[in-house]
N, C-alpha and C. Protein backbone atom coordinates (compact mmCIF):
# COMPACT_ATOMS: atom_id res chain seq x y z
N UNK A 1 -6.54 -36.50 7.67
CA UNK A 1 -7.02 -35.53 8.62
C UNK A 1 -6.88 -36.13 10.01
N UNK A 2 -6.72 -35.30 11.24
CA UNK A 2 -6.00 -36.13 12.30
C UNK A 2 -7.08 -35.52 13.06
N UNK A 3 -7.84 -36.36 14.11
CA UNK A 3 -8.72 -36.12 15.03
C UNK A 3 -8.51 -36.52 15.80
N UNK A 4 -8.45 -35.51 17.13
CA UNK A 4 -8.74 -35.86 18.40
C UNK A 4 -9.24 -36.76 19.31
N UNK A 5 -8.09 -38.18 19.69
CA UNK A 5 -8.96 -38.92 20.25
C UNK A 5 -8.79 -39.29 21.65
N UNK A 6 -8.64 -38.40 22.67
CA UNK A 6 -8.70 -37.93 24.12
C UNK A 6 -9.59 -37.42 24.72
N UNK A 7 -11.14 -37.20 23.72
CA UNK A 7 -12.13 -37.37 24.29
C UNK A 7 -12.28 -35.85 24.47
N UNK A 8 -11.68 -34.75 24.19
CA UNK A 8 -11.74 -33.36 24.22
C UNK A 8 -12.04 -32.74 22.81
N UNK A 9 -13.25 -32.16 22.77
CA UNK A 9 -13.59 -31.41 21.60
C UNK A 9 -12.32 -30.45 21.24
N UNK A 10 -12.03 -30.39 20.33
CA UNK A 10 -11.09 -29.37 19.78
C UNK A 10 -11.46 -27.84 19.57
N UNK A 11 -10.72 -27.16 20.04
CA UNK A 11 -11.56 -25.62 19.71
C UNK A 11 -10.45 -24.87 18.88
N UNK A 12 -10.80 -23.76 18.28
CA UNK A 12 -10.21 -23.27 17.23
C UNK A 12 -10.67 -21.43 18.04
N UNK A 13 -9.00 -20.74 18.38
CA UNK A 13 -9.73 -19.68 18.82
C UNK A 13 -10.38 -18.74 17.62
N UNK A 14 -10.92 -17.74 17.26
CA UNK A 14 -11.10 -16.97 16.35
C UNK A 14 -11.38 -15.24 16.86
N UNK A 15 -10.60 -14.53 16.08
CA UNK A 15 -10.90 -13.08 16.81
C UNK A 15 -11.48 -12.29 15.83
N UNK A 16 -12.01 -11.56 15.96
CA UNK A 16 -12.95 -10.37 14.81
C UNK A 16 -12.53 -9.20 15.61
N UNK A 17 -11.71 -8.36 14.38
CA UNK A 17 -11.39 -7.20 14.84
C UNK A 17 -11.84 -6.10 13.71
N UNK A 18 -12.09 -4.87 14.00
CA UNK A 18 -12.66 -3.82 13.42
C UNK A 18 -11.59 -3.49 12.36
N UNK A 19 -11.81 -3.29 11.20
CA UNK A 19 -10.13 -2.57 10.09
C UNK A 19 -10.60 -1.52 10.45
N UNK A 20 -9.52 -0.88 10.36
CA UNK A 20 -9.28 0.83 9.79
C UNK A 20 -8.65 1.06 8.24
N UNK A 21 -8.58 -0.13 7.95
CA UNK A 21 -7.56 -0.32 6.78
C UNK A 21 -8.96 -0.04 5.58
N UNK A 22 -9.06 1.56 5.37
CA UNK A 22 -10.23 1.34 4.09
C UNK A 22 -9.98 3.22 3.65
N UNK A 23 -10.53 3.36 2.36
CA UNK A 23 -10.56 4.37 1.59
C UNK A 23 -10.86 5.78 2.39
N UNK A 24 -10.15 7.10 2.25
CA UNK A 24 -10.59 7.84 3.19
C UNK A 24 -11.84 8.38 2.80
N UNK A 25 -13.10 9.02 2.92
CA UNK A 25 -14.36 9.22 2.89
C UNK A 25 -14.41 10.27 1.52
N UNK A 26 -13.41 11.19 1.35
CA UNK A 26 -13.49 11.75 0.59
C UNK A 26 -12.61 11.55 -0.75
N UNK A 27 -13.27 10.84 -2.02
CA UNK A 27 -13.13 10.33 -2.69
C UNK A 27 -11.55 11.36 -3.98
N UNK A 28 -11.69 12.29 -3.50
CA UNK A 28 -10.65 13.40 -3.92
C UNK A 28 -9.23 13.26 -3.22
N UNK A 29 -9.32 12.54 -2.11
CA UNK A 29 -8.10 12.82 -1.32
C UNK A 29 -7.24 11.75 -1.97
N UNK A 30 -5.84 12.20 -1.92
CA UNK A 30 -4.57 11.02 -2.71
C UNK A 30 -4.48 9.84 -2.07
N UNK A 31 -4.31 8.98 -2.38
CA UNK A 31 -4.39 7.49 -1.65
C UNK A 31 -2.21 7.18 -2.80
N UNK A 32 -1.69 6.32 -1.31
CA UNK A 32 -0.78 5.80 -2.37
C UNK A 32 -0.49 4.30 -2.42
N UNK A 33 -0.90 3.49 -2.38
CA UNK A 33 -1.19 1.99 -1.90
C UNK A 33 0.07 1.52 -2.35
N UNK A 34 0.92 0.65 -1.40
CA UNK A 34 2.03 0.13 -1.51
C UNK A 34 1.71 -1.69 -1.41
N UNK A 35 2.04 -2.46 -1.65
CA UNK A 35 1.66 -3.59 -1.33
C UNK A 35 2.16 -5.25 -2.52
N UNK A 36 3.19 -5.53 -1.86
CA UNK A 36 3.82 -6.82 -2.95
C UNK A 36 3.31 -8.01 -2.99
N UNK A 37 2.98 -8.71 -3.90
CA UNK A 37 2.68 -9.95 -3.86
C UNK A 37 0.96 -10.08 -3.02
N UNK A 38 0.47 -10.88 -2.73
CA UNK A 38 -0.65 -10.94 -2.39
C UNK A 38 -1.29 -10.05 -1.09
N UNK A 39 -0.29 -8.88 -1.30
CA UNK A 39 -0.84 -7.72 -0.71
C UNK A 39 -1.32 -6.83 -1.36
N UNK A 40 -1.83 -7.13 -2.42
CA UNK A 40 -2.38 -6.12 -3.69
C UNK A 40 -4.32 -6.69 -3.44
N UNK A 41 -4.65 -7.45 -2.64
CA UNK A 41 -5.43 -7.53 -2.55
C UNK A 41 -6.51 -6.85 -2.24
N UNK A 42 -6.49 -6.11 -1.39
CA UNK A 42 -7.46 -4.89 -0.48
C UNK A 42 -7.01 -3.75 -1.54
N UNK A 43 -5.85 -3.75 -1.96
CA UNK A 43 -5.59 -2.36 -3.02
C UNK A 43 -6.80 -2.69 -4.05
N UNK A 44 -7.04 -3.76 -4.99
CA UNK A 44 -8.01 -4.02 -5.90
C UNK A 44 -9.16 -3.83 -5.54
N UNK A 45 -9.53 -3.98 -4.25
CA UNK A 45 -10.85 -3.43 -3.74
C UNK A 45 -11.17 -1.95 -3.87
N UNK A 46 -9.85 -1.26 -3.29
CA UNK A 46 -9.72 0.22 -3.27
C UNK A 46 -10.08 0.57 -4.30
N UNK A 47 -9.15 0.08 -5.23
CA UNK A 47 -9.34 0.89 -7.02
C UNK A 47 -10.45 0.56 -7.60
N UNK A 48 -11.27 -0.14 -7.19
CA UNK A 48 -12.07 -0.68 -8.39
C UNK A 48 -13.62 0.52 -7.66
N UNK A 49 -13.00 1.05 -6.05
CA UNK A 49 -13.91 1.76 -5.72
C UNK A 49 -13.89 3.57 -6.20
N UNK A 50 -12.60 3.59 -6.87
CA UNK A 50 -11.86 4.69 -6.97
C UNK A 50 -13.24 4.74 -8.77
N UNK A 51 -12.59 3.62 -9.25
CA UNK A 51 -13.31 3.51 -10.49
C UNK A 51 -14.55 3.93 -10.57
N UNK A 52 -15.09 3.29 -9.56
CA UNK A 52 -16.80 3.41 -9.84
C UNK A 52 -17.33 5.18 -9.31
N UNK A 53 -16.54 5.44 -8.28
CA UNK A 53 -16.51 7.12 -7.99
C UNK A 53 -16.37 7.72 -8.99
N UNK A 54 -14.95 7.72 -10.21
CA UNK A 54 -15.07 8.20 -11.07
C UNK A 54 -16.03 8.14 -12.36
N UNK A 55 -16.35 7.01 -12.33
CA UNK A 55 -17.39 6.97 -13.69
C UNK A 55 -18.97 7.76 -13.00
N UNK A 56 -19.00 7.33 -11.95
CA UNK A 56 -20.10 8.64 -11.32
C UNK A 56 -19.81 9.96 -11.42
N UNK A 57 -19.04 10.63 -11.82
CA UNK A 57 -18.79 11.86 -12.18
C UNK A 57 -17.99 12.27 -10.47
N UNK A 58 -17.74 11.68 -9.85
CA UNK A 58 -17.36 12.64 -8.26
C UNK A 58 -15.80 12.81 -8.67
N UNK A 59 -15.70 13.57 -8.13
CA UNK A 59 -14.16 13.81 -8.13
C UNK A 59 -13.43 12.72 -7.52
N UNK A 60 -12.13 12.58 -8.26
CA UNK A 60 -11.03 11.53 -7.41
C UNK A 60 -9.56 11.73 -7.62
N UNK A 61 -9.14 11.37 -6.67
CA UNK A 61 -7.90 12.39 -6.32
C UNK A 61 -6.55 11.17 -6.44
N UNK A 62 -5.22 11.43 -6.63
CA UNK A 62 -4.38 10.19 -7.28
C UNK A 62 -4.65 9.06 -6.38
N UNK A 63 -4.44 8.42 -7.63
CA UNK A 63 -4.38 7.18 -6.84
C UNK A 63 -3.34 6.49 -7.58
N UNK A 64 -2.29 6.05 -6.25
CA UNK A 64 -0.77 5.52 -6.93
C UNK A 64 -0.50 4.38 -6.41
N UNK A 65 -0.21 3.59 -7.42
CA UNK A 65 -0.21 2.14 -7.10
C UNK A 65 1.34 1.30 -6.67
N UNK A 66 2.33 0.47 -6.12
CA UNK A 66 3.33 0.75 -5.68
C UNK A 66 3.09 -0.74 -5.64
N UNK A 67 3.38 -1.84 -6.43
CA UNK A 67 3.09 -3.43 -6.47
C UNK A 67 4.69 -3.82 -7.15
N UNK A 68 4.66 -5.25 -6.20
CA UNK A 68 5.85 -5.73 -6.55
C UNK A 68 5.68 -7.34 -6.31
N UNK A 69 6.50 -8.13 -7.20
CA UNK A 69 6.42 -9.69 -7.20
C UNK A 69 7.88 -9.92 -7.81
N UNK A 70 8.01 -11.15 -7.98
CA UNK A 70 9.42 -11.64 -8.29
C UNK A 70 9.44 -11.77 -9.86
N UNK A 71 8.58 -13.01 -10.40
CA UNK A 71 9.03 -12.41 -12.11
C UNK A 71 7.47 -11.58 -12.55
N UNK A 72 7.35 -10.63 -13.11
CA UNK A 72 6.61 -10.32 -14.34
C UNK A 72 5.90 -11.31 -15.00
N UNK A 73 6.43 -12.05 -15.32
CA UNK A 73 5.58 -12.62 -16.43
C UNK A 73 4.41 -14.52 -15.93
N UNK A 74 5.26 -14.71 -14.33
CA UNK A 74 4.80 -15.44 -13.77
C UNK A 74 3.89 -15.03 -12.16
N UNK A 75 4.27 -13.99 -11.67
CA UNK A 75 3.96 -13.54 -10.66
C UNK A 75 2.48 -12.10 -10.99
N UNK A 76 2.72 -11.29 -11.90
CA UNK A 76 2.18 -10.38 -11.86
C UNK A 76 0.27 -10.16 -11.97
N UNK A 77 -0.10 -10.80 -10.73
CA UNK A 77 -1.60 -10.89 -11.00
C UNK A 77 -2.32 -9.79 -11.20
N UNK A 78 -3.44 -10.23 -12.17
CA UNK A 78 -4.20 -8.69 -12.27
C UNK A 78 -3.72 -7.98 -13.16
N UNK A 79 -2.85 -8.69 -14.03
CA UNK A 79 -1.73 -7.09 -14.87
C UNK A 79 -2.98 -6.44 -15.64
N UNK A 80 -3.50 -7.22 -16.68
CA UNK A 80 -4.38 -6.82 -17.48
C UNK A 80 -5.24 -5.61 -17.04
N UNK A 81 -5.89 -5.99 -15.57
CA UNK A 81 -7.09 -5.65 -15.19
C UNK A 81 -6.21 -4.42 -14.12
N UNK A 82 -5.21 -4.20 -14.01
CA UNK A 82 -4.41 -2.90 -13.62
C UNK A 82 -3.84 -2.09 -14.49
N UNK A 83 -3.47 -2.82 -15.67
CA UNK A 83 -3.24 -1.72 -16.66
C UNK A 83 -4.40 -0.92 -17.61
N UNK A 84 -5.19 -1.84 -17.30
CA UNK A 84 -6.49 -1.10 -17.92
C UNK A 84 -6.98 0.44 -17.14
N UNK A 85 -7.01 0.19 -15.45
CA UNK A 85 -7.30 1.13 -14.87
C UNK A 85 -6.09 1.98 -14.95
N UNK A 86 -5.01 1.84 -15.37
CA UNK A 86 -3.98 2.78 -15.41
C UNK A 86 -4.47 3.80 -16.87
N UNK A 87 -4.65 2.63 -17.96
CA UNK A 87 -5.23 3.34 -19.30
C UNK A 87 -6.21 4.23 -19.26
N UNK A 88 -7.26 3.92 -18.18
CA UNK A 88 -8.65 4.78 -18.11
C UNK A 88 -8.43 6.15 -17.18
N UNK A 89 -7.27 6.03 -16.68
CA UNK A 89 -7.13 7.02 -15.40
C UNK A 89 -6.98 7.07 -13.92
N UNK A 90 -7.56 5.55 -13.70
CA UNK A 90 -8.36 5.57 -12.11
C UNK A 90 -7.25 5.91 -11.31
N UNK A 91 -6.11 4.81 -12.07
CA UNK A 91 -4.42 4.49 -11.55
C UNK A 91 -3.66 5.91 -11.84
N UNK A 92 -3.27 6.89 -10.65
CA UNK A 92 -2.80 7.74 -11.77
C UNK A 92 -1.35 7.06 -12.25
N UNK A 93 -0.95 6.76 -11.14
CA UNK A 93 0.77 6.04 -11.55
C UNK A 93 0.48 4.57 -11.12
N UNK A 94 1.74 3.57 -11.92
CA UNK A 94 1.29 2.13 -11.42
C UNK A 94 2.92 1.97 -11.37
N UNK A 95 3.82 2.13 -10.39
CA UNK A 95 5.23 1.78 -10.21
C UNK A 95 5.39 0.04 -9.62
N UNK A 96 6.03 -0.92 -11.12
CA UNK A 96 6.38 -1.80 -10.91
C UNK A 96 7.49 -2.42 -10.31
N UNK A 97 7.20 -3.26 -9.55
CA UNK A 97 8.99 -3.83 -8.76
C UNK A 97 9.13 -5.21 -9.12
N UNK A 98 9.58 -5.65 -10.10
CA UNK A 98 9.64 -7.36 -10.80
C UNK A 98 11.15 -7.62 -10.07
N UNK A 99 11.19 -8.19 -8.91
CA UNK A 99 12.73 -8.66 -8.20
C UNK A 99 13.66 -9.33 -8.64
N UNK A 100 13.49 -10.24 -9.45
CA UNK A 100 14.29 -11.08 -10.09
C UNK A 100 14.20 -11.18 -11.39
N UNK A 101 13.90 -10.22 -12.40
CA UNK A 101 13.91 -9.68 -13.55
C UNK A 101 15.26 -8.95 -14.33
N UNK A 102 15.87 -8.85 -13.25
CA UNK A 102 16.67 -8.11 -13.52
C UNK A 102 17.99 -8.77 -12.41
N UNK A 103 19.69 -7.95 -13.05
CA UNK A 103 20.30 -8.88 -11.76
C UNK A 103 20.39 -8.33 -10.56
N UNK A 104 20.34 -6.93 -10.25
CA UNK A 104 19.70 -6.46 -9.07
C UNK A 104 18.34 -6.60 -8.32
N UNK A 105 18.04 -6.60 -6.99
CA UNK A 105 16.45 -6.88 -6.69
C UNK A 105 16.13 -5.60 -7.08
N UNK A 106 15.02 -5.61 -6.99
CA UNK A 106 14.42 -4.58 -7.11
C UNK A 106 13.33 -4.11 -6.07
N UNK A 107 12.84 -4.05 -4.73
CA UNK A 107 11.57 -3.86 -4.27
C UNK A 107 10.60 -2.54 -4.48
N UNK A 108 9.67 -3.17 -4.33
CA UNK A 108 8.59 -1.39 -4.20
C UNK A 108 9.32 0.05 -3.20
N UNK A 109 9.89 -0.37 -1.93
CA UNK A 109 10.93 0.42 -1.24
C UNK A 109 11.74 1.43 -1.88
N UNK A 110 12.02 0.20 -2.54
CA UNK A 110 13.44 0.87 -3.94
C UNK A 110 12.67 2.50 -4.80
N UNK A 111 11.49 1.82 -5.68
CA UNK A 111 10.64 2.71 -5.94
C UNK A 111 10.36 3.85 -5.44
N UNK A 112 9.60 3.24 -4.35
CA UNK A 112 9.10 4.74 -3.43
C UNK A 112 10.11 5.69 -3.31
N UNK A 113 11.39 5.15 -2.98
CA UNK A 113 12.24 5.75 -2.75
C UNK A 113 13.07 7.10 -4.28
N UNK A 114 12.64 6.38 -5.29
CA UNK A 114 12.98 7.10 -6.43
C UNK A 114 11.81 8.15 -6.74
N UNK A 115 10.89 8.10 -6.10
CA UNK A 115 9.32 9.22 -6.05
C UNK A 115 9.19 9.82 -5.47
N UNK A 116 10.28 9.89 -4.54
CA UNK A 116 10.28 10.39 -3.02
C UNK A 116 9.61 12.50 -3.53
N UNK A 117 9.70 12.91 -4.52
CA UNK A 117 8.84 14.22 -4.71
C UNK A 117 7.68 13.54 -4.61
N UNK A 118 7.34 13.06 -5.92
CA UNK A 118 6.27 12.56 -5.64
C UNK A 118 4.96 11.93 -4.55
N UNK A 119 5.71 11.66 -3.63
CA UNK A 119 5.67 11.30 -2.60
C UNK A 119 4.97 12.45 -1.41
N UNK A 120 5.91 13.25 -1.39
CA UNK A 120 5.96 14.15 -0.92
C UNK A 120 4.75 15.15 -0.63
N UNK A 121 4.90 15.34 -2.53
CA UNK A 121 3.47 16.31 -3.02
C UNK A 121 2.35 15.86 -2.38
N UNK A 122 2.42 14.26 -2.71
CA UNK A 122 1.06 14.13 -2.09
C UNK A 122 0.35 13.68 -0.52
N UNK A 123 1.68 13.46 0.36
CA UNK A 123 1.50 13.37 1.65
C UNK A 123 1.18 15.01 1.82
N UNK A 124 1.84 16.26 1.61
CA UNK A 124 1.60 17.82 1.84
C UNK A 124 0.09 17.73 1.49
N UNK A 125 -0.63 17.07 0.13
CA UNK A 125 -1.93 17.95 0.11
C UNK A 125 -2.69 16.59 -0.02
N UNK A 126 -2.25 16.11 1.69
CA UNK A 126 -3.37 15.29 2.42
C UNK A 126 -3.48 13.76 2.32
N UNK A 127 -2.37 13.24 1.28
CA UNK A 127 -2.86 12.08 0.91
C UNK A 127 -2.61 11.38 1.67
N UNK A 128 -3.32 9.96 1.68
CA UNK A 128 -2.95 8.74 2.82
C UNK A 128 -2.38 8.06 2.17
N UNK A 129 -1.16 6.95 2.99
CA UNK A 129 -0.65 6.02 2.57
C UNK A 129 -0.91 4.65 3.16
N UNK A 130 -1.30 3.50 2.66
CA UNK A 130 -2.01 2.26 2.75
C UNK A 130 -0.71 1.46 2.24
N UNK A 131 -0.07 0.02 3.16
CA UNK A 131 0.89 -0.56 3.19
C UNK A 131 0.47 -2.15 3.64
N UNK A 132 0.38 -3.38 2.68
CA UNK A 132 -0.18 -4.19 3.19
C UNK A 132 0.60 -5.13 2.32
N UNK A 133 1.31 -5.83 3.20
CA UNK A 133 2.27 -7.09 3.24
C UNK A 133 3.30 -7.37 3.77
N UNK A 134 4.59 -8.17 4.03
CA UNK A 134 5.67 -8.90 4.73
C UNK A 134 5.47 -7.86 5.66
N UNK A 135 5.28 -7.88 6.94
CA UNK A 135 6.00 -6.85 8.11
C UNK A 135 6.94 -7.10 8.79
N UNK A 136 7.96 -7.59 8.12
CA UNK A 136 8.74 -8.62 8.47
C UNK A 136 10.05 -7.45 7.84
N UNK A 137 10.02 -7.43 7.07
CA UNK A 137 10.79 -6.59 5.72
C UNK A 137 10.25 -5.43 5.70
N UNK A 138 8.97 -5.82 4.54
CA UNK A 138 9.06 -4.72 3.16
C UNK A 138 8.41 -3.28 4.31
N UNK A 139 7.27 -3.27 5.21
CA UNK A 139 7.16 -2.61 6.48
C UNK A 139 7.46 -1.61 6.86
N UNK A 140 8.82 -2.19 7.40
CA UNK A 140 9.79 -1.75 7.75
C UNK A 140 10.25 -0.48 7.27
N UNK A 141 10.94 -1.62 5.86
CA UNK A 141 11.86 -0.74 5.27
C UNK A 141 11.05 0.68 4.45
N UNK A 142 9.82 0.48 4.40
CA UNK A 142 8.79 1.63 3.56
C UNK A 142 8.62 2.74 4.54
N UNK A 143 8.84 1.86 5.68
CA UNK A 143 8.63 2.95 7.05
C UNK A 143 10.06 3.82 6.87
N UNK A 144 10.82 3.29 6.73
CA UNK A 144 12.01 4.02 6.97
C UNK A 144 12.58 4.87 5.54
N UNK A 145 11.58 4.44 4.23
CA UNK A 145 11.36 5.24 2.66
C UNK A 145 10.88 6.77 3.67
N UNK A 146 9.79 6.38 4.08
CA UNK A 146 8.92 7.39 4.30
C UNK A 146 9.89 8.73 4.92
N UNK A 147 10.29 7.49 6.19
CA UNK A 147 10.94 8.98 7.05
C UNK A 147 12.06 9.64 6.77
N UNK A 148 12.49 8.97 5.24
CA UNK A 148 13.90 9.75 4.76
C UNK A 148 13.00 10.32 4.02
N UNK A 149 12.03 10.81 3.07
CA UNK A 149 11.40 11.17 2.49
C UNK A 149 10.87 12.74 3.34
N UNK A 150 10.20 12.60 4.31
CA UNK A 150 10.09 13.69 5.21
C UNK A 150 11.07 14.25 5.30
N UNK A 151 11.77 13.86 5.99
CA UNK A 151 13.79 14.52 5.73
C UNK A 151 14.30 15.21 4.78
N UNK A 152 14.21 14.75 4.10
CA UNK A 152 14.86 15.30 3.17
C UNK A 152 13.95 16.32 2.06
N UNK A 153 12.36 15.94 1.50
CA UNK A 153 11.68 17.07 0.99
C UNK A 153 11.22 17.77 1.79
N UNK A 154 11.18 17.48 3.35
CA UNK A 154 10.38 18.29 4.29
C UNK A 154 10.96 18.84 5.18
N UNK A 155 12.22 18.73 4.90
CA UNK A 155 13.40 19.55 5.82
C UNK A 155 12.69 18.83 7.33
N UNK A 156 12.76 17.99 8.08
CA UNK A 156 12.99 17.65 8.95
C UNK A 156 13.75 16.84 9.46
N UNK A 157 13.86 16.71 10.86
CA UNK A 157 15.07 16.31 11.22
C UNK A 157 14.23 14.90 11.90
N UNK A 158 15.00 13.86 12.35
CA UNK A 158 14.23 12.54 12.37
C UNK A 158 13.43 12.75 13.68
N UNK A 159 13.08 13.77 14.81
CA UNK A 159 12.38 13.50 15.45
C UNK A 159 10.98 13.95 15.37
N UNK A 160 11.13 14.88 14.26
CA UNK A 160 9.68 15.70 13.42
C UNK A 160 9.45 14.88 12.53
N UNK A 161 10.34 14.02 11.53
CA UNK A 161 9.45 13.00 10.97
C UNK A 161 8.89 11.57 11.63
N UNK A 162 9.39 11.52 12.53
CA UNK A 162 8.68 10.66 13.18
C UNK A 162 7.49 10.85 13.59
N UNK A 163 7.75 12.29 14.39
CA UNK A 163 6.15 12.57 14.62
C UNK A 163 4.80 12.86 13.50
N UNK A 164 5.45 13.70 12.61
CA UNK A 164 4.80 13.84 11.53
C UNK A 164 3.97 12.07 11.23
N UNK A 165 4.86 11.13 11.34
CA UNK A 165 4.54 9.40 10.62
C UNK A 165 3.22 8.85 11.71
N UNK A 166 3.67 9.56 12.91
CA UNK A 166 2.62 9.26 14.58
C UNK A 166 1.34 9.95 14.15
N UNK A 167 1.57 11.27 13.97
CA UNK A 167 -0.02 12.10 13.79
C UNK A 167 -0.64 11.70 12.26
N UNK A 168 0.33 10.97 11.28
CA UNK A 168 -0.66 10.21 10.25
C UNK A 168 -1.04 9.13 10.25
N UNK A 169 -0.85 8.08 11.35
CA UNK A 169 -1.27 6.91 11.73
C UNK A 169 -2.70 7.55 12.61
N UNK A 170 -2.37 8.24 13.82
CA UNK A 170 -3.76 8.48 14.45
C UNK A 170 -4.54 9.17 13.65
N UNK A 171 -4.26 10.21 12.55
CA UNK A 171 -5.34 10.62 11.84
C UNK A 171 -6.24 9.29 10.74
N UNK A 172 -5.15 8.19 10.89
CA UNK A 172 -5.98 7.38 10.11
C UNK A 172 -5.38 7.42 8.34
N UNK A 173 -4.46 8.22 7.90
CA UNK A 173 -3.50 8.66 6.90
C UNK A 173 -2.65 7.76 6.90
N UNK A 174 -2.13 7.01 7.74
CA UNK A 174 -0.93 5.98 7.20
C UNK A 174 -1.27 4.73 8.24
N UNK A 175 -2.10 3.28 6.97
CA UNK A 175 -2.67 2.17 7.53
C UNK A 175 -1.73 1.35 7.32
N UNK A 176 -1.27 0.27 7.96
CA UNK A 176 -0.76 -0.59 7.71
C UNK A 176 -1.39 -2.55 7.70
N UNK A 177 -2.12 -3.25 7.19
CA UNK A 177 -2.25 -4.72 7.36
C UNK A 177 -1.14 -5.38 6.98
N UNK A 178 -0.73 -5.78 8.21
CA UNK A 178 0.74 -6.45 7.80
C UNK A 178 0.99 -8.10 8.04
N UNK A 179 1.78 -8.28 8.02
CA UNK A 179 1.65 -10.19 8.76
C UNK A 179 3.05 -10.46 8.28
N UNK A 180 3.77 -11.52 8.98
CA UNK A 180 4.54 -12.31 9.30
C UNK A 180 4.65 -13.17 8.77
């Protein structure tokens, strides 16, 4: 451990900032959580809140899960304890992306992109989409799933899906925690 010896206390800055990054209030509305590798983290929070709504009898509305890691059988945390909630319901869909499983990659992108109805249906009746990992990449490229997705099931042309992507960020409908 290396300490400072110039006679100056060391400071460490630290910032606390407010999330927006959390479940929308009404436990019915579609959630579609995208998130690879140890961005499945805050999703497990989500679902396990999705869970406990449902075993209370409240209504709950899809919840689609969109996780990706490199192998399956070494990477895939939580499988057990996600396929269970897939078995019980909470999960309505659980779309896997194992990258190096296969000899093509595979990412969650890729996915979304093959759901793109799916997708669709449930951005039209309200759902939010939650995106948390590489913003470097995967981000990006989900950003740019999305807005071919608008395009093409929503007949718009790229300056209406853009906006459409603007008024679901300020409504609080499309969160992103991302990092570098």
């Amino acid at each position: 451990m290396k300490k400072p010896d110039n006679g100056i206390k060391p400071r460490v800055p630290i910032y606390v900032r407010k999330s927006q990054f959390r479940l929308p209030f009404k436990s019915n509305t579609p959630v579609i959580m995208i998130g690879p590798g140890t961005g499945l983290a805050p999703f497990r929070g989500f679902i396990q809140e999705r869970f406990v709504a449902k075993r209370d009898g409240k209504p709950v509305g899809d919840t689609v899960l969109y996780f990706g890691c490199r192998h399956k059988a070494e990477d895939f945390i939580y499988h057990d304890e996600l396929e269970d909630y897939e078995k019980d319901g909470t999960l309505t869909q659980m779309h896997l992306a194992f990258s190096r499983d296969q000899e093509h990659k595979v990412y969650v992108q890729h996915l979304l992109e093959q759901n793109s109805e799916e997708t669709w249906k449930l951005l039209e009746n309200g759902g939010h989409i939650y995106v948390c990992g590489d913003a470097r990449n995967m981000a990006r490229d989900v950003h740019n799933v999305i807005l071919k997705v608008l395009m093409e099931k929503g007949n718009m042309d790229n300056e209406k899906a853009e906006n459409y992507i603007k008024k679901m960020q300020n409504k609080g409908r499309y969160s992103c925690d991302v990092w570098s």
